[in-house]
Every structure is written in structure tokens, then in C-alpha cells.
PDB file of N, CA and C in Angstrom:
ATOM      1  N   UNK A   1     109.693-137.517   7.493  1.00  0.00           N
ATOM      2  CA  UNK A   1     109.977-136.401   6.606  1.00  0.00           C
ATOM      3  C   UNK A   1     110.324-135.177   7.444  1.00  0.00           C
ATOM      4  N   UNK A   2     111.401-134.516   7.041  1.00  0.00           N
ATOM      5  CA  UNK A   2     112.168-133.405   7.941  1.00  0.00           C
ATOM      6  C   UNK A   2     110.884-132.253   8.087  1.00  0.00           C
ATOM      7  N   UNK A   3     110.264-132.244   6.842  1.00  0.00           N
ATOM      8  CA  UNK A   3     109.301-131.106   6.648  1.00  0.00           C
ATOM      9  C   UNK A   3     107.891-131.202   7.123  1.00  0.00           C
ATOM     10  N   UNK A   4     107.630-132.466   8.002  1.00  0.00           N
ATOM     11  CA  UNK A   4     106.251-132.675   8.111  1.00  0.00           C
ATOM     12  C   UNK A   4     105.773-132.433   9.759  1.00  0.00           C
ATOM     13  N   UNK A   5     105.052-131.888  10.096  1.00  0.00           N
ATOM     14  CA  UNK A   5     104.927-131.081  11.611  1.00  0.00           C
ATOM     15  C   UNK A   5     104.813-132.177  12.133  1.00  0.00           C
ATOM     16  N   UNK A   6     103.763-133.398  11.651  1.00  0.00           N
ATOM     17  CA  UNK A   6     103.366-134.247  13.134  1.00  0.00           C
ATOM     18  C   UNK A   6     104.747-135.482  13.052  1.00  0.00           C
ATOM     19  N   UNK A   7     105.606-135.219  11.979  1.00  0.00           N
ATOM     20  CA  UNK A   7     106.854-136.214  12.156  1.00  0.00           C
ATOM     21  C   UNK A   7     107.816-135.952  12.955  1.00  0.00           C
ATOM     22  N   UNK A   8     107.687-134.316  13.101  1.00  0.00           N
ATOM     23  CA  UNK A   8     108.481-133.694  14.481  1.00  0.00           C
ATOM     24  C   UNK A   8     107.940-133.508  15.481  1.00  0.00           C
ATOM     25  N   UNK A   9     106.304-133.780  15.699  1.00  0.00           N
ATOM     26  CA  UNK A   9     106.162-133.904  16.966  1.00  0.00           C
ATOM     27  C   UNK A   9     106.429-135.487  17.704  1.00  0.00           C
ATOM     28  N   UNK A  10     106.287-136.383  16.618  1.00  0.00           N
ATOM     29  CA  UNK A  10     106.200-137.731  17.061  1.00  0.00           C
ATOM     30  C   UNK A  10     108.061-137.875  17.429  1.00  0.00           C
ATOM     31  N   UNK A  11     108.586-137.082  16.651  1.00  0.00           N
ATOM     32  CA  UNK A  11     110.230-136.885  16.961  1.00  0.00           C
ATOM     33  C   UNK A  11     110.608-136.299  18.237  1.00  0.00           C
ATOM     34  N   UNK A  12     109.632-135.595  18.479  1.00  0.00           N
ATOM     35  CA  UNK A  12     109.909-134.710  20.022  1.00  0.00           C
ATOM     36  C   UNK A  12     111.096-133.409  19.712  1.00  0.00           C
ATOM     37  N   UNK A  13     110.496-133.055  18.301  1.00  0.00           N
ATOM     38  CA  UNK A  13     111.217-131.865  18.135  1.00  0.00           C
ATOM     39  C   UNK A  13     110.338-130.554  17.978  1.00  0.00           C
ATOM     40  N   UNK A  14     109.038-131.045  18.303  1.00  0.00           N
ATOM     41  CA  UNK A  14     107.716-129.793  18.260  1.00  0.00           C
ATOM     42  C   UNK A  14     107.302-130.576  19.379  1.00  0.00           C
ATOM     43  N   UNK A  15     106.757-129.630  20.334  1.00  0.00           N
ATOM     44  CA  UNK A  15     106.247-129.937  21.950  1.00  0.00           C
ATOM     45  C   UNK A  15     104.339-129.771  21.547  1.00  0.00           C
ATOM     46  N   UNK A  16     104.221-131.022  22.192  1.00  0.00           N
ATOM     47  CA  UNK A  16     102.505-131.546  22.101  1.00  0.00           C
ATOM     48  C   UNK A  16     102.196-132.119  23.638  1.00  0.00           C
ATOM     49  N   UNK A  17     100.897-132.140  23.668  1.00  0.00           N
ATOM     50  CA  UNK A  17     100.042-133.226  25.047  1.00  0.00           C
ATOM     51  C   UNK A  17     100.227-133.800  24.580  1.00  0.00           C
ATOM     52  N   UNK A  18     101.157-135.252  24.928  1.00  0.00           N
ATOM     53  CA  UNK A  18     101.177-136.525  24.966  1.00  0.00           C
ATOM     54  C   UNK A  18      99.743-136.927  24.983  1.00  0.00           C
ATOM     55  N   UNK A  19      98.585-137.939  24.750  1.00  0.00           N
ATOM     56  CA  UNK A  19      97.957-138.614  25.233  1.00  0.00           C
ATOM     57  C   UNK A  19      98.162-140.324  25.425  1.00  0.00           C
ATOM     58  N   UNK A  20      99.077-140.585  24.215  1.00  0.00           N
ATOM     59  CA  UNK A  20      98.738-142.123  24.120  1.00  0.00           C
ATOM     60  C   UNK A  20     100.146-142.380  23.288  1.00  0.00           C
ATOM     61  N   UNK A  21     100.818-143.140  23.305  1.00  0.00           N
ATOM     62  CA  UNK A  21     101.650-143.444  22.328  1.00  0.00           C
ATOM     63  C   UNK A  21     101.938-145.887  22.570  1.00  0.00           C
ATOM     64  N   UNK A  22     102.274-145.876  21.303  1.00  0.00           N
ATOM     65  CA  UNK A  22     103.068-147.631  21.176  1.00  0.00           C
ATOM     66  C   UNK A  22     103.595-147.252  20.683  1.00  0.00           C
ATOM     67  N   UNK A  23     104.203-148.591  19.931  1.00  0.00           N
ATOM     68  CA  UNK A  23     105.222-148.765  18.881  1.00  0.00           C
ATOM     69  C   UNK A  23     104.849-148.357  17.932  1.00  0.00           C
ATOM     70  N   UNK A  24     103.729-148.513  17.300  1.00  0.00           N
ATOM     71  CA  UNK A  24     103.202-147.805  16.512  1.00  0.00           C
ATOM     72  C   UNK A  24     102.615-146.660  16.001  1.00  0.00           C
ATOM     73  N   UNK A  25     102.086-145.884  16.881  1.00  0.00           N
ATOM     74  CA  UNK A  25     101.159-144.444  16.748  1.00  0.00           C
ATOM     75  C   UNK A  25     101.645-143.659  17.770  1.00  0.00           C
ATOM     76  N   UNK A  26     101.490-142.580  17.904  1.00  0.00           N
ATOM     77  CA  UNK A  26     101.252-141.419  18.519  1.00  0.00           C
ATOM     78  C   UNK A  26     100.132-140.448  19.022  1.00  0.00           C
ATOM     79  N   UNK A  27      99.453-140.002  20.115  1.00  0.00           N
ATOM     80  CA  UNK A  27      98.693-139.575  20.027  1.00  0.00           C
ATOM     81  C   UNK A  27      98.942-137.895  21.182  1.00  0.00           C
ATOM     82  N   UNK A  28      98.045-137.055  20.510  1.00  0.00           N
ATOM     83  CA  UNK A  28      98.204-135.541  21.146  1.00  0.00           C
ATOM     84  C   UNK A  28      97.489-134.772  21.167  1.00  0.00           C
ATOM     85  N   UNK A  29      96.900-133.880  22.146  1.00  0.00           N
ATOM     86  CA  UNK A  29      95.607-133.077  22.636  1.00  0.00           C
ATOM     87  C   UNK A  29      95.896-132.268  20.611  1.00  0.00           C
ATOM     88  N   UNK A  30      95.124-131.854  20.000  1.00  0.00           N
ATOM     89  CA  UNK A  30      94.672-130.719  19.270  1.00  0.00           C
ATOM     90  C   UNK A  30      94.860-129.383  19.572  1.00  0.00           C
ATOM     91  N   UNK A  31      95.937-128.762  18.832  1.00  0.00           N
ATOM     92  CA  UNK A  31      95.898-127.394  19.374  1.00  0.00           C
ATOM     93  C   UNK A  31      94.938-126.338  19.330  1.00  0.00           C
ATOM     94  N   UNK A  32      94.177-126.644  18.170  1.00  0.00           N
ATOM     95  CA  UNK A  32      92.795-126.071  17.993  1.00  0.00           C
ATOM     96  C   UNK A  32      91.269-126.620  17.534  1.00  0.00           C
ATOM     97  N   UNK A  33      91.030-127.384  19.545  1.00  0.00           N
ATOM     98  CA  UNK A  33      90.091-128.373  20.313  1.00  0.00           C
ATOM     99  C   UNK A  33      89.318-127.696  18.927  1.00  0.00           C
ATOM    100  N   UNK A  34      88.285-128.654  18.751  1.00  0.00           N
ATOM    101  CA  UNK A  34      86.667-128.629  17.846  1.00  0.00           C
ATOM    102  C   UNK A  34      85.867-128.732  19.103  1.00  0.00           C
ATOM    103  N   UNK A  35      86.060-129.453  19.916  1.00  0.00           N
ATOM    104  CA  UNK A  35      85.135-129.855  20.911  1.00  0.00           C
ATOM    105  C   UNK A  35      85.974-130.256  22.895  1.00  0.00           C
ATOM    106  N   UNK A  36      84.959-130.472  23.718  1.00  0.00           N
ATOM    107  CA  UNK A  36      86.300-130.790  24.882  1.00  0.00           C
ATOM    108  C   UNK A  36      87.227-131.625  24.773  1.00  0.00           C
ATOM    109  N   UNK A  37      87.082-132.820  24.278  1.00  0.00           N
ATOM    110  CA  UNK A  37      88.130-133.754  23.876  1.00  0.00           C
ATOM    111  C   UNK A  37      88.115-133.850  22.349  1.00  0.00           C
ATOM    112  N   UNK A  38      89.519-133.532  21.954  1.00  0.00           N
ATOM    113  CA  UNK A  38      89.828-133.350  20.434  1.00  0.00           C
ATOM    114  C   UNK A  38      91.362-133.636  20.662  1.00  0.00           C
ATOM    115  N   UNK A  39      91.528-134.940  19.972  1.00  0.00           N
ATOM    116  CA  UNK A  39      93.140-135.937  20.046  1.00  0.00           C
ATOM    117  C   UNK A  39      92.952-136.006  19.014  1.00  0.00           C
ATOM    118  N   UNK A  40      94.257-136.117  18.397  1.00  0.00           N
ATOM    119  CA  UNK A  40      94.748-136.375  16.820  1.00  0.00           C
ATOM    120  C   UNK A  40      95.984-137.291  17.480  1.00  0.00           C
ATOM    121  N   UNK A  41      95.607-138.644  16.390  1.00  0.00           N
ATOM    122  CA  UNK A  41      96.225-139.781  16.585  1.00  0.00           C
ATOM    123  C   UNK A  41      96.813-140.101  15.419  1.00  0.00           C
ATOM    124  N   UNK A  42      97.907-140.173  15.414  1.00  0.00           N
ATOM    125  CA  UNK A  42      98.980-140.275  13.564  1.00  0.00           C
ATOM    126  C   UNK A  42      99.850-141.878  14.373  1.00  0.00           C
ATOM    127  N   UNK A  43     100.172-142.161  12.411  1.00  0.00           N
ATOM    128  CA  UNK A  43     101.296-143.602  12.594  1.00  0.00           C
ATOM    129  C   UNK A  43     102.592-142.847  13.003  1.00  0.00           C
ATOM    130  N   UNK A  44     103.558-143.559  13.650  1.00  0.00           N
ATOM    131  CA  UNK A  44     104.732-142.819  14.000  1.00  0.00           C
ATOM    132  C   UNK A  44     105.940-142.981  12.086  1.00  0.00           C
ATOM    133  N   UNK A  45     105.404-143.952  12.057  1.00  0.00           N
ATOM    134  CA  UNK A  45     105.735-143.276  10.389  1.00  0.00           C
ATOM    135  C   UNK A  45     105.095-142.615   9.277  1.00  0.00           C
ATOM    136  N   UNK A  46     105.560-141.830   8.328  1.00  0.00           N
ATOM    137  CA  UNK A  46     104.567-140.877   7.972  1.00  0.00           C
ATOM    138  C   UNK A  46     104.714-141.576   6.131  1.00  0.00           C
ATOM    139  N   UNK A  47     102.931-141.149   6.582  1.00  0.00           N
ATOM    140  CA  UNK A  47     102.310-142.063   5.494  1.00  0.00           C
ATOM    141  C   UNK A  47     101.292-140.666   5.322  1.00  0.00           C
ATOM    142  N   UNK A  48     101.521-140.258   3.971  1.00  0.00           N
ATOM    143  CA  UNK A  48     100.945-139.175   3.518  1.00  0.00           C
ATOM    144  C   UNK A  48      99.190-138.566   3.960  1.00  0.00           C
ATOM    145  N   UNK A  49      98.444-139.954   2.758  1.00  0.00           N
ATOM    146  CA  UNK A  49      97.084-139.958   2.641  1.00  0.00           C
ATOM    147  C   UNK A  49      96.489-141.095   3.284  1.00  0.00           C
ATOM    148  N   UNK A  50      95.754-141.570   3.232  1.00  0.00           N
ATOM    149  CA  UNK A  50      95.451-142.937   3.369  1.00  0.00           C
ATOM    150  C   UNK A  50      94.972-143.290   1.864  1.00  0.00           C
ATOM    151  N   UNK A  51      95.210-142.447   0.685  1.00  0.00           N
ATOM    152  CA  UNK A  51      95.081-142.883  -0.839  1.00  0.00           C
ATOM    153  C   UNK A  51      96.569-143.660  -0.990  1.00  0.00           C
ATOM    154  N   UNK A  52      97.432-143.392   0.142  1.00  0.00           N
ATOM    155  CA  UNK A  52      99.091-143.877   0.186  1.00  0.00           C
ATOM    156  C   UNK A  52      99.486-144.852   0.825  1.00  0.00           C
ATOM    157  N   UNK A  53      98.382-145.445   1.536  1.00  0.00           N
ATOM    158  CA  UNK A  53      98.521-146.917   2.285  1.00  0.00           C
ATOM    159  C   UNK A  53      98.931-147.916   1.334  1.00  0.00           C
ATOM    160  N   UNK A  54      99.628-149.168   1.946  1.00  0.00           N
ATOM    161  CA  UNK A  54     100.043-150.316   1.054  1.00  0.00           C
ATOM    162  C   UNK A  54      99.589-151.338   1.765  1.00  0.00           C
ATOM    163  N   UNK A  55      99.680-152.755   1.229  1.00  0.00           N
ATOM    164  CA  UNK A  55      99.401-153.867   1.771  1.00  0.00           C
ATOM    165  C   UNK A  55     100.255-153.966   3.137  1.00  0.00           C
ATOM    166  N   UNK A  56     100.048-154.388   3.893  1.00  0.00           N
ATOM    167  CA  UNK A  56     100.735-154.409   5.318  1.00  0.00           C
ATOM    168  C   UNK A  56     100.552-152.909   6.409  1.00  0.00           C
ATOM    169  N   UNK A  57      99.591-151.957   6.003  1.00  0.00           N
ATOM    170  CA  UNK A  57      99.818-150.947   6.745  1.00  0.00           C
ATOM    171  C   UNK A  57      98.131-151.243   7.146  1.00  0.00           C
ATOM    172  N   UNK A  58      97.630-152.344   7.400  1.00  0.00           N
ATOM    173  CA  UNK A  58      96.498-152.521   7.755  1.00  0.00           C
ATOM    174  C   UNK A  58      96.523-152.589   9.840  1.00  0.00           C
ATOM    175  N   UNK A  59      98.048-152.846   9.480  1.00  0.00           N
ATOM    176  CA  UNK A  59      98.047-153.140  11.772  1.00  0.00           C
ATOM    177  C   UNK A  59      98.605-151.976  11.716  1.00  0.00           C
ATOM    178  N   UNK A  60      98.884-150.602  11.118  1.00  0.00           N
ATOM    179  CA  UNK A  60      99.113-149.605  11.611  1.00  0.00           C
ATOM    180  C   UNK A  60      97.630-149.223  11.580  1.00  0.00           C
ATOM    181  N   UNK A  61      97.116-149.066  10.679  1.00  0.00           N
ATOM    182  CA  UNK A  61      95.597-148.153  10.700  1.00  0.00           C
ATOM    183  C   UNK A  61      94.588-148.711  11.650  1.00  0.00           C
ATOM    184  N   UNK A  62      94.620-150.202  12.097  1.00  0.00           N
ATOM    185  CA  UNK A  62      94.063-150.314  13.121  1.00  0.00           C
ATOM    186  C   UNK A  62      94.170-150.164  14.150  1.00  0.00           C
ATOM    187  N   UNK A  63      95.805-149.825  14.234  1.00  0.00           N
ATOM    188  CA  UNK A  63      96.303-149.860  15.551  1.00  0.00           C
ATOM    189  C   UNK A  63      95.814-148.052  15.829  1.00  0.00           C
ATOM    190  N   UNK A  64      95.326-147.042  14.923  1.00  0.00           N
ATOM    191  CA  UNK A  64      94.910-146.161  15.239  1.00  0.00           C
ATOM    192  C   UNK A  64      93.708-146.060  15.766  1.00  0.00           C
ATOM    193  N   UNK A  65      92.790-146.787  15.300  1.00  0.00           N
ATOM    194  CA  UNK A  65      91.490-147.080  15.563  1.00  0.00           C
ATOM    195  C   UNK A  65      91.539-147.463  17.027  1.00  0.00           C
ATOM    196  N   UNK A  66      92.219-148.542  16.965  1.00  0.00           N
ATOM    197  CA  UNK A  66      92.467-149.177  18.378  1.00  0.00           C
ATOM    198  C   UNK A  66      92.783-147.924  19.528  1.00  0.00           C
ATOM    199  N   UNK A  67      93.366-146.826  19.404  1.00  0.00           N
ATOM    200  CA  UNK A  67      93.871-145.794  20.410  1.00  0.00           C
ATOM    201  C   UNK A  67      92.792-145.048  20.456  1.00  0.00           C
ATOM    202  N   UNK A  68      91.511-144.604  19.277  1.00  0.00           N
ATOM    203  CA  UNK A  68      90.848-143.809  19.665  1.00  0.00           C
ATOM    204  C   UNK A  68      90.025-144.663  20.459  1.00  0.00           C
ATOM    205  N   UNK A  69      89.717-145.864  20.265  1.00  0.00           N
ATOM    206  CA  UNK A  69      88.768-146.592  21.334  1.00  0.00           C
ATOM    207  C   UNK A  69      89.269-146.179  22.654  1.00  0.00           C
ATOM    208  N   UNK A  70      90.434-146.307  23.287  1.00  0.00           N
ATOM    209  CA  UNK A  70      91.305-146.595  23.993  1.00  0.00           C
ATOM    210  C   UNK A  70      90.967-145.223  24.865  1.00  0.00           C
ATOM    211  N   UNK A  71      91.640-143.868  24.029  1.00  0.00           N
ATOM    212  CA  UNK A  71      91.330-142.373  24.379  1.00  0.00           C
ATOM    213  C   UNK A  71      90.138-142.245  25.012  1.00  0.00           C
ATOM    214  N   UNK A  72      89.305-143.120  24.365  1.00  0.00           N
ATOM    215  CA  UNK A  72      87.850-142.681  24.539  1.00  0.00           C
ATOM    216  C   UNK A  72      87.461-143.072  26.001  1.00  0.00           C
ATOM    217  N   UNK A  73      87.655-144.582  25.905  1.00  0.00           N
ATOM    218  CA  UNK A  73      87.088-144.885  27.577  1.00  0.00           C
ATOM    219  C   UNK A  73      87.659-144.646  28.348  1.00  0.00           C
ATOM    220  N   UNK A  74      89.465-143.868  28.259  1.00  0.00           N
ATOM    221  CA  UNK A  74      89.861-143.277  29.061  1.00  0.00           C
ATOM    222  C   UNK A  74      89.240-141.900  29.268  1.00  0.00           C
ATOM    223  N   UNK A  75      88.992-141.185  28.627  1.00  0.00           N
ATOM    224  CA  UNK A  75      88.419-140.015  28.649  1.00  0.00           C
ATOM    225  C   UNK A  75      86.569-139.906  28.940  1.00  0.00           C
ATOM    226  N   UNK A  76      86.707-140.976  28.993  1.00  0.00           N
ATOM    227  CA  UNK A  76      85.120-141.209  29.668  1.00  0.00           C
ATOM    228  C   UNK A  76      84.161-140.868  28.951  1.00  0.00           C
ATOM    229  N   UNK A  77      84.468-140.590  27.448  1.00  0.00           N
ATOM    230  CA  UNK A  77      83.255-140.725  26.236  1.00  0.00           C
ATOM    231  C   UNK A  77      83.028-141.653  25.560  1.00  0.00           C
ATOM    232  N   UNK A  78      83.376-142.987  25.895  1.00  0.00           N
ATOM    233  CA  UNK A  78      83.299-143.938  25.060  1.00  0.00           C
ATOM    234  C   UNK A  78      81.703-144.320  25.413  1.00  0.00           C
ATOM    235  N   UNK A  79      81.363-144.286  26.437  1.00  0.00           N
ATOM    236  CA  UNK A  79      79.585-144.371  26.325  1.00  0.00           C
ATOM    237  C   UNK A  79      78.311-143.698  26.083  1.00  0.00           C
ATOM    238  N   UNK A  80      78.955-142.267  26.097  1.00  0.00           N
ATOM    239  CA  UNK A  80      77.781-140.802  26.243  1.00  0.00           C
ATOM    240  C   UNK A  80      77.934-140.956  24.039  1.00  0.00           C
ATOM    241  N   UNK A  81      79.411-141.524  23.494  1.00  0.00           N
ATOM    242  CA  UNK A  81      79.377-141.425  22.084  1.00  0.00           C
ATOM    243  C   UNK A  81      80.793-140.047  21.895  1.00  0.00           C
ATOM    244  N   UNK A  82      81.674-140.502  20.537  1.00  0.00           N
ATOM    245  CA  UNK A  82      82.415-139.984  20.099  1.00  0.00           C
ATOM    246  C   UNK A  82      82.178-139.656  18.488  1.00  0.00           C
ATOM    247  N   UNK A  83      83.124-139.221  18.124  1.00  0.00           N
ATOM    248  CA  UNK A  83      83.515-139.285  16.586  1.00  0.00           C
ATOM    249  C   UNK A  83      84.857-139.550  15.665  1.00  0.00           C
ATOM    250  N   UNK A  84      85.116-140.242  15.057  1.00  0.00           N
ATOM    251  CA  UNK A  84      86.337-140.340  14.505  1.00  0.00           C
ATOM    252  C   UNK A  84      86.388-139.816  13.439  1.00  0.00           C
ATOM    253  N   UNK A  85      87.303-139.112  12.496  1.00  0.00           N
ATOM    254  CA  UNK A  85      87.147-138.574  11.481  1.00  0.00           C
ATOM    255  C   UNK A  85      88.846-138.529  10.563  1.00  0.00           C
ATOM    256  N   UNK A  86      88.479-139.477   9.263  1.00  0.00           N
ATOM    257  CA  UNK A  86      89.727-139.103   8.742  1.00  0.00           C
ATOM    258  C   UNK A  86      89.728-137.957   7.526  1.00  0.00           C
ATOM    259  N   UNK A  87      90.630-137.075   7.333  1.00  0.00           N
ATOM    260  CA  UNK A  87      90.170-136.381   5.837  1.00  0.00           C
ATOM    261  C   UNK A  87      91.385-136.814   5.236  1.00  0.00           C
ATOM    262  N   UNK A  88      91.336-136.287   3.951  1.00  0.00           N
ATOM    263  CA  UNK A  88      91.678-137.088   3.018  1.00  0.00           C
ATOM    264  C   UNK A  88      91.665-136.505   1.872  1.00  0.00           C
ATOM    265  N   UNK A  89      93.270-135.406   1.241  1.00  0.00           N
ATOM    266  CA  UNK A  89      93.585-134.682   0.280  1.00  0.00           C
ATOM    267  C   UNK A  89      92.703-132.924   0.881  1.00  0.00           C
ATOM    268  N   UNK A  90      92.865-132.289  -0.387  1.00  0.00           N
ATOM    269  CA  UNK A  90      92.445-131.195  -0.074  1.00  0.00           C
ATOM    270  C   UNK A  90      90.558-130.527   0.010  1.00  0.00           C
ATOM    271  N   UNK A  91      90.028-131.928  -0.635  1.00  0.00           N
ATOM    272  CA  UNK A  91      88.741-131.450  -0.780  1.00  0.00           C
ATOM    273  C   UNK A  91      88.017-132.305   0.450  1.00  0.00           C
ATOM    274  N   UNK A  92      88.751-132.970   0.969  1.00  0.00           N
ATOM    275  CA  UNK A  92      88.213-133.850   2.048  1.00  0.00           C
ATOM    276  C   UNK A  92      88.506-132.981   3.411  1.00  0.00           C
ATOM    277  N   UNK A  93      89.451-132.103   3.299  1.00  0.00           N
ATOM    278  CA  UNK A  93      89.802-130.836   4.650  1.00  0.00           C
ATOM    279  C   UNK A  93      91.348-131.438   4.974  1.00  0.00           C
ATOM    280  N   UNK A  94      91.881-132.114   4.292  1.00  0.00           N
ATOM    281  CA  UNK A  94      93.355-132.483   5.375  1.00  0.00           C
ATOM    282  C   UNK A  94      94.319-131.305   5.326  1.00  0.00           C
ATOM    283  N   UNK A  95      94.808-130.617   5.745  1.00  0.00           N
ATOM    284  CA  UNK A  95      95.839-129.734   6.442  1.00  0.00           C
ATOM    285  C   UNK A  95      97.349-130.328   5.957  1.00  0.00           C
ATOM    286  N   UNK A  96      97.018-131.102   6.872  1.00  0.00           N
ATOM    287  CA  UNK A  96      98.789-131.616   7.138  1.00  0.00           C
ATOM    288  C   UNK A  96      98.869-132.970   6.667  1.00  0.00           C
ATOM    289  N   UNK A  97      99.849-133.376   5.698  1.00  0.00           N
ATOM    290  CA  UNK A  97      99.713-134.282   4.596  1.00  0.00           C
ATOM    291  C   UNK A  97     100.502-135.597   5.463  1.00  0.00           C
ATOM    292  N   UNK A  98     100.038-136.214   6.460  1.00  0.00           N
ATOM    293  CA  UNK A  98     100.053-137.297   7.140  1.00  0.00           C
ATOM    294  C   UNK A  98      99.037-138.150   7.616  1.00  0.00           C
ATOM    295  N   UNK A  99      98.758-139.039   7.502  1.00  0.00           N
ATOM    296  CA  UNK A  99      97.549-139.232   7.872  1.00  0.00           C
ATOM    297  C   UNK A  99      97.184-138.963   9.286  1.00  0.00           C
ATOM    298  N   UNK A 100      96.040-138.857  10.102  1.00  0.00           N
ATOM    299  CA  UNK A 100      95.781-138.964  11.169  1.00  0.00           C
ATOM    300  C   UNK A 100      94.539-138.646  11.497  1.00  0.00           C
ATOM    301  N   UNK A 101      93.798-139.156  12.210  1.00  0.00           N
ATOM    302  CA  UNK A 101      92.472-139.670  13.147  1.00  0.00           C
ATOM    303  C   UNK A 101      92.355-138.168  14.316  1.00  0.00           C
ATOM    304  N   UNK A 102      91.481-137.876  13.916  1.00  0.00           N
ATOM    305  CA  UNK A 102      90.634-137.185  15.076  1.00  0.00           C
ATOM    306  C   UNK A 102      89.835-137.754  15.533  1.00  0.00           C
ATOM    307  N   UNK A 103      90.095-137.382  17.049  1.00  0.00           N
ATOM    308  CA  UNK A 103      88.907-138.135  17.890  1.00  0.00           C
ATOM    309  C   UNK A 103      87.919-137.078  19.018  1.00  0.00           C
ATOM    310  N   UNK A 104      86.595-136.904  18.274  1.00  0.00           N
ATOM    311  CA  UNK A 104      86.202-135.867  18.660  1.00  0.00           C
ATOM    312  C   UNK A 104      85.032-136.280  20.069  1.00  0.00           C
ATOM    313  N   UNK A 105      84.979-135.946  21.038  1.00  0.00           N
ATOM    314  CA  UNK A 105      84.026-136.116  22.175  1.00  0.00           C
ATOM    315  C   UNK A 105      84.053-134.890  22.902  1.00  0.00           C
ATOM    316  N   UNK A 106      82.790-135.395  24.101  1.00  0.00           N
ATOM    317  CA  UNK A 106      82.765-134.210  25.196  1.00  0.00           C
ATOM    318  C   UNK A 106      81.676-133.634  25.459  1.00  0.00           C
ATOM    319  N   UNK A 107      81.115-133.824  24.245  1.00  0.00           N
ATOM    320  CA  UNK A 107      79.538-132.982  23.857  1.00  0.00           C
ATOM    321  C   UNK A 107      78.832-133.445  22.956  1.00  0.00           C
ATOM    322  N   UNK A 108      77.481-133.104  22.612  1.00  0.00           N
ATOM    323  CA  UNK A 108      76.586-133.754  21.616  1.00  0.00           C
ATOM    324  C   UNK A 108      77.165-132.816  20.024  1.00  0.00           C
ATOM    325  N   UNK A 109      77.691-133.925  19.724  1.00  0.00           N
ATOM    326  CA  UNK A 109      78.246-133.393  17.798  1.00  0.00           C
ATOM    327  C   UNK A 109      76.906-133.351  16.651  1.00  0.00           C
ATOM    328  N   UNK A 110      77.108-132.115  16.305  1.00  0.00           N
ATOM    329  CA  UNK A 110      76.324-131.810  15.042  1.00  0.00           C
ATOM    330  C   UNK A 110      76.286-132.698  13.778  1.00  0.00           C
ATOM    331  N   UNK A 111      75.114-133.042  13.468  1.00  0.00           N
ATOM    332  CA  UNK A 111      75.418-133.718  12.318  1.00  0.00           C
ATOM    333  C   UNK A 111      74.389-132.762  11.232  1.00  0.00           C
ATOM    334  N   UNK A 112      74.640-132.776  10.151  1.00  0.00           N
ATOM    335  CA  UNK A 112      75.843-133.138   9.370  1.00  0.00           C
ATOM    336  C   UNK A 112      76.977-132.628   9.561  1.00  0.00           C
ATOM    337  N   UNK A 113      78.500-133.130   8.996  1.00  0.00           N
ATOM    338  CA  UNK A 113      79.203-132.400   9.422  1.00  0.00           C
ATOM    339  C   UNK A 113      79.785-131.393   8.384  1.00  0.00           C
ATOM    340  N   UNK A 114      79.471-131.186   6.859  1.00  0.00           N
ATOM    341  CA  UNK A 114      79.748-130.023   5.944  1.00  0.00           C
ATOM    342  C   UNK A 114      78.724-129.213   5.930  1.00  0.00           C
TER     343      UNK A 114
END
């Protein structure tokens, strides 16, 4: 979608930290970190909500899952503990109407998180 920020960053027409990319996903530092490591990982096609998923978009959404694992033990929080977090419409906190995975580490995370 011409109008959607992370479809132009995955386009390379808005400039991001690379962290991770396949055929499938994209991944890029957070411009405004929550914590020391804060990556937002989107499908390279844009799929609104995850209320907008269809049958077959199950090896994209894992294949997201799969990158924050990935981020993680590269980034050397996959053992001290991370967080993944999807939101979802406007009462869930989503921003930007694509789906995508935060992957929050670095430090000990507060719980609860509202």
C-alpha cells in the first residue's frame, strides 16, 4: 500500500536499521526504543491486522516469530528473557495498520504491561 510507512520502509523508500530480512519479513531497530533492544518485525506484504490474516498466512506469521527468536540470540537476550508483543486495532495500541511484532529485550520488563 502506497500509504503505509512500514510498506515503504520494506520498499526502501523510508530509511530504517536493517536488522534481519528473508523472503518473507523484514525487520528494523524502532525509532522510538521502549527498551535497549526494541525491533519491529513486519511481513514484507502488508497485511493490515492480524483480525486480516487468511488461511495460508500461517508461514508468514511464523516466519515472524521465527526472526524474533533469531534477533534475540543474536542480540544476546534470548537467555537473560525477551518479549514479543502484537497489538491489534485501536484499543489493543496499534499505530500503524500493518501487522508487526515487537521484540522487546535488554532489561528486566515490567509486568503488567497496561
Amino acid at each position: 500500500m502506497a500509504d503505509c510507512i512500514f510498506c515503504r520502509i520494506v520498499a526502501g523508500e523510508l530509511p530504517s536499521t536493517r536488522v534481519y530480512e528473508d523472503d518473507l519479513v523484514f525487520a528494523f531497530e524502532d525509532i522510538n526504543p521502549q527498551a535497549p533492544v526494541h525491533v519491529v518485525i513486519v511481513p514484507k506484504r502488508h497485511i493490515a491486522t492480524l483480525n486480516d490474516l487468511q488461511p495460508g498466512d500461517e508461514t508468514t506469521t511464523g516466519r515472524l516469530i521465527h526472526a524474533a527468536a533469531w534477533i534475540a540470540r543474536e542480540r544476546n537476550i534470548a537467555e537473560p528473557g525477551y518479549r514479543t508483543i502484537f497489538n491489534v486495532n485501536r484499543d489493543g495500541g496499534q499505530v500503524v495498520y500493518h501487522i508487526h511484532l515487537h521484540l522487546l529485550g535488554g532489561r528486566k520488563l515490567k509486568t503488567p504491561l497496561a
